[in-house]
C-alpha atoms as a PDB file:
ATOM      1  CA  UNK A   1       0.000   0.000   0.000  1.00  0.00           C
ATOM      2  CA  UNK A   2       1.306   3.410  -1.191  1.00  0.00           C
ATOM      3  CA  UNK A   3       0.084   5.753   1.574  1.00  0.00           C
ATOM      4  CA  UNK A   4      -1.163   9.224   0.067  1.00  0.00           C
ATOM      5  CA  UNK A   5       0.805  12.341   1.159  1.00  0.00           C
ATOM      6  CA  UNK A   6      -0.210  13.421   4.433  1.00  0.00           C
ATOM      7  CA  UNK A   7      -1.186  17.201   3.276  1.00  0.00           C
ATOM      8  CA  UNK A   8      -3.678  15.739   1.013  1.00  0.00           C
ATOM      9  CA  UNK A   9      -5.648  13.605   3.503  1.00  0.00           C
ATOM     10  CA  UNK A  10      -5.317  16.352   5.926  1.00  0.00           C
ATOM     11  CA  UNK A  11      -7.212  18.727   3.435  1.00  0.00           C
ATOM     12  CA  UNK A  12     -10.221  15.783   3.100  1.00  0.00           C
ATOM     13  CA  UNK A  13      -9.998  15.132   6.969  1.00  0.00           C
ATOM     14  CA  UNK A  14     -10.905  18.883   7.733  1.00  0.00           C
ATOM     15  CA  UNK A  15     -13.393  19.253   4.609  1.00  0.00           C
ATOM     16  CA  UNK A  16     -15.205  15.900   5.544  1.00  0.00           C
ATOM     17  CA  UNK A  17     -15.131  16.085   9.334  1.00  0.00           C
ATOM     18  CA  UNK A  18     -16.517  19.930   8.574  1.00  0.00           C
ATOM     19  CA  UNK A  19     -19.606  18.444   6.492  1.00  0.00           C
ATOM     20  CA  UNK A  20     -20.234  15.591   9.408  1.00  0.00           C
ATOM     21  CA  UNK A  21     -20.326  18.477  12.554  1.00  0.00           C
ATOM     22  CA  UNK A  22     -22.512  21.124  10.013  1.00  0.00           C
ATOM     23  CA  UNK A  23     -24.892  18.468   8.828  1.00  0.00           C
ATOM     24  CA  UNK A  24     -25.352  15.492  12.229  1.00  0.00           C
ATOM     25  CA  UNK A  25     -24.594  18.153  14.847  1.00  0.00           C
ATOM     26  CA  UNK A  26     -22.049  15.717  16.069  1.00  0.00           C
ATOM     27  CA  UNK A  27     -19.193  16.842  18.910  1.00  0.00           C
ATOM     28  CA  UNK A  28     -16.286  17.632  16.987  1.00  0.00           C
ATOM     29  CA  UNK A  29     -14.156  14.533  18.508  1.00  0.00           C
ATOM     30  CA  UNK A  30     -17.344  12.174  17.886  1.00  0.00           C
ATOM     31  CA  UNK A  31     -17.220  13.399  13.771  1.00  0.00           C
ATOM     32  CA  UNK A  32     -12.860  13.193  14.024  1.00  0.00           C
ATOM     33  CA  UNK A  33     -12.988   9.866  15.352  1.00  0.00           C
ATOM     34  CA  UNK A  34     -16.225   8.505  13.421  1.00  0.00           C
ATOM     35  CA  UNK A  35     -14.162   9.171  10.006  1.00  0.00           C
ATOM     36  CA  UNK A  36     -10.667   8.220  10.887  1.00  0.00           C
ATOM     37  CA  UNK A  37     -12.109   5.529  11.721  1.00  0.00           C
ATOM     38  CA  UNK A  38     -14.060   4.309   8.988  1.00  0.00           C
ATOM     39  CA  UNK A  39     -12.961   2.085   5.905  1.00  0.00           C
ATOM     40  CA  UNK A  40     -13.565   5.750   3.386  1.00  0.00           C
ATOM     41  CA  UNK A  41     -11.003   7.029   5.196  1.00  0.00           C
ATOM     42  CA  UNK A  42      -8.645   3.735   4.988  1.00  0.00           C
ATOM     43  CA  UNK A  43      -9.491   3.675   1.098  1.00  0.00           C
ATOM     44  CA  UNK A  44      -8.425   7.521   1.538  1.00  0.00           C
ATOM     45  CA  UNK A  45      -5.309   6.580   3.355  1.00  0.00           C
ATOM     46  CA  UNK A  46      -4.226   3.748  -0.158  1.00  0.00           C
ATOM     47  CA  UNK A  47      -2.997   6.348  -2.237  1.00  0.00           C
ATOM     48  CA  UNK A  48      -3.213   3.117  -5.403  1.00  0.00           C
ATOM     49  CA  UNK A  49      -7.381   3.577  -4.754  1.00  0.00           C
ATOM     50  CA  UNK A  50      -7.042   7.035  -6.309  1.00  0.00           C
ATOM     51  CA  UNK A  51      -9.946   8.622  -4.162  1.00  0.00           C
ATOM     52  CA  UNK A  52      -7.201  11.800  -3.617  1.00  0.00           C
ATOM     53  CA  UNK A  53      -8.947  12.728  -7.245  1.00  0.00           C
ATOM     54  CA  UNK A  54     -12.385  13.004  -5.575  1.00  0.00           C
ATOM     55  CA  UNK A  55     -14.094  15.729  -4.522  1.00  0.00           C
ATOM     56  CA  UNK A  56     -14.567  16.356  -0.870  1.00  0.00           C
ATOM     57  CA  UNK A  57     -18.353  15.510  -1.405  1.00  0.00           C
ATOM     58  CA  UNK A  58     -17.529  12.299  -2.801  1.00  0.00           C
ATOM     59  CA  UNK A  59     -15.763  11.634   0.221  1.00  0.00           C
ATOM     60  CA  UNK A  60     -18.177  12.793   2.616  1.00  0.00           C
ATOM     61  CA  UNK A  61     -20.846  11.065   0.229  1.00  0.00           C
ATOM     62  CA  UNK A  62     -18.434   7.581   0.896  1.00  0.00           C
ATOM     63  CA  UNK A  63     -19.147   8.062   4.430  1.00  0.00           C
ATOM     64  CA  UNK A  64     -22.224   9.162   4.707  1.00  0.00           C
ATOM     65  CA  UNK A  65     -23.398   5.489   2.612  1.00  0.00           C
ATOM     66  CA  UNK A  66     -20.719   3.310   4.789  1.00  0.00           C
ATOM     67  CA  UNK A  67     -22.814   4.502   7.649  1.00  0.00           C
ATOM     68  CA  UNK A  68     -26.251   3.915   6.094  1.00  0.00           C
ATOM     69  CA  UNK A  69     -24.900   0.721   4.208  1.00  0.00           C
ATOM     70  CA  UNK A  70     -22.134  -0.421   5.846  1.00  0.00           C
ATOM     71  CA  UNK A  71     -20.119  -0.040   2.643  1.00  0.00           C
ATOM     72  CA  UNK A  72     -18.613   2.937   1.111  1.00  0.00           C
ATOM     73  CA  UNK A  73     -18.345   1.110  -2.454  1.00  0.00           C
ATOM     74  CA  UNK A  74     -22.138   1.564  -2.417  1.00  0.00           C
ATOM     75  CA  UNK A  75     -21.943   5.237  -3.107  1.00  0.00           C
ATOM     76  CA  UNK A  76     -22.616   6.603  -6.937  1.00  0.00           C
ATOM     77  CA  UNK A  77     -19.097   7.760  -6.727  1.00  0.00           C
ATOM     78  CA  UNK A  78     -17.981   4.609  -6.972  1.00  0.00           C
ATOM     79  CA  UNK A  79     -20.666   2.779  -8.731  1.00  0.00           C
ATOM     80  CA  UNK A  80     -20.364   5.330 -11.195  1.00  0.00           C
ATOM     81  CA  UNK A  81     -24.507   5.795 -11.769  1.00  0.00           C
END
């Protein structure tokens, strides 16, 4: 696994963890810890999945469906509909 640079992730960390707090009112930590956490931001982290190329919705999008789902490969980013 190629790791993506660090600056990169840390640009979708703050962008995505922004979208969770504004849209589920969530503590700050709770929305930090609920992404790093999840397998979006692990796909994020494998610089060979190429999601650095996404836009910060799509990422937040990932999440949002790997919480509903269970899976972020469910989201039309990915399914490509």
């Amino acid at each position: 696994m190629n790791k993506t640079k660090y600056f990169i992730t840390d640009y979708y960390n703050r962008r995505v963890i922004e979208h969770i707090i504004e849209k589920y009112a969530m503590k700050p930590m709770d929305a930090v810890r609920s992404f790093l956490t999840s397998e979006t931001h692990a796909l994020l982290e494998d610089e060979d999945n190429g999601m650095w190329t996404f836009s910060e919705n799509a990422i937040f999008d990932m999440w949002e469906v790997e919480k509903i789902t269970g899976n972020p490969r469910q989201s039309e980013y990915i399914r490509g509909e």
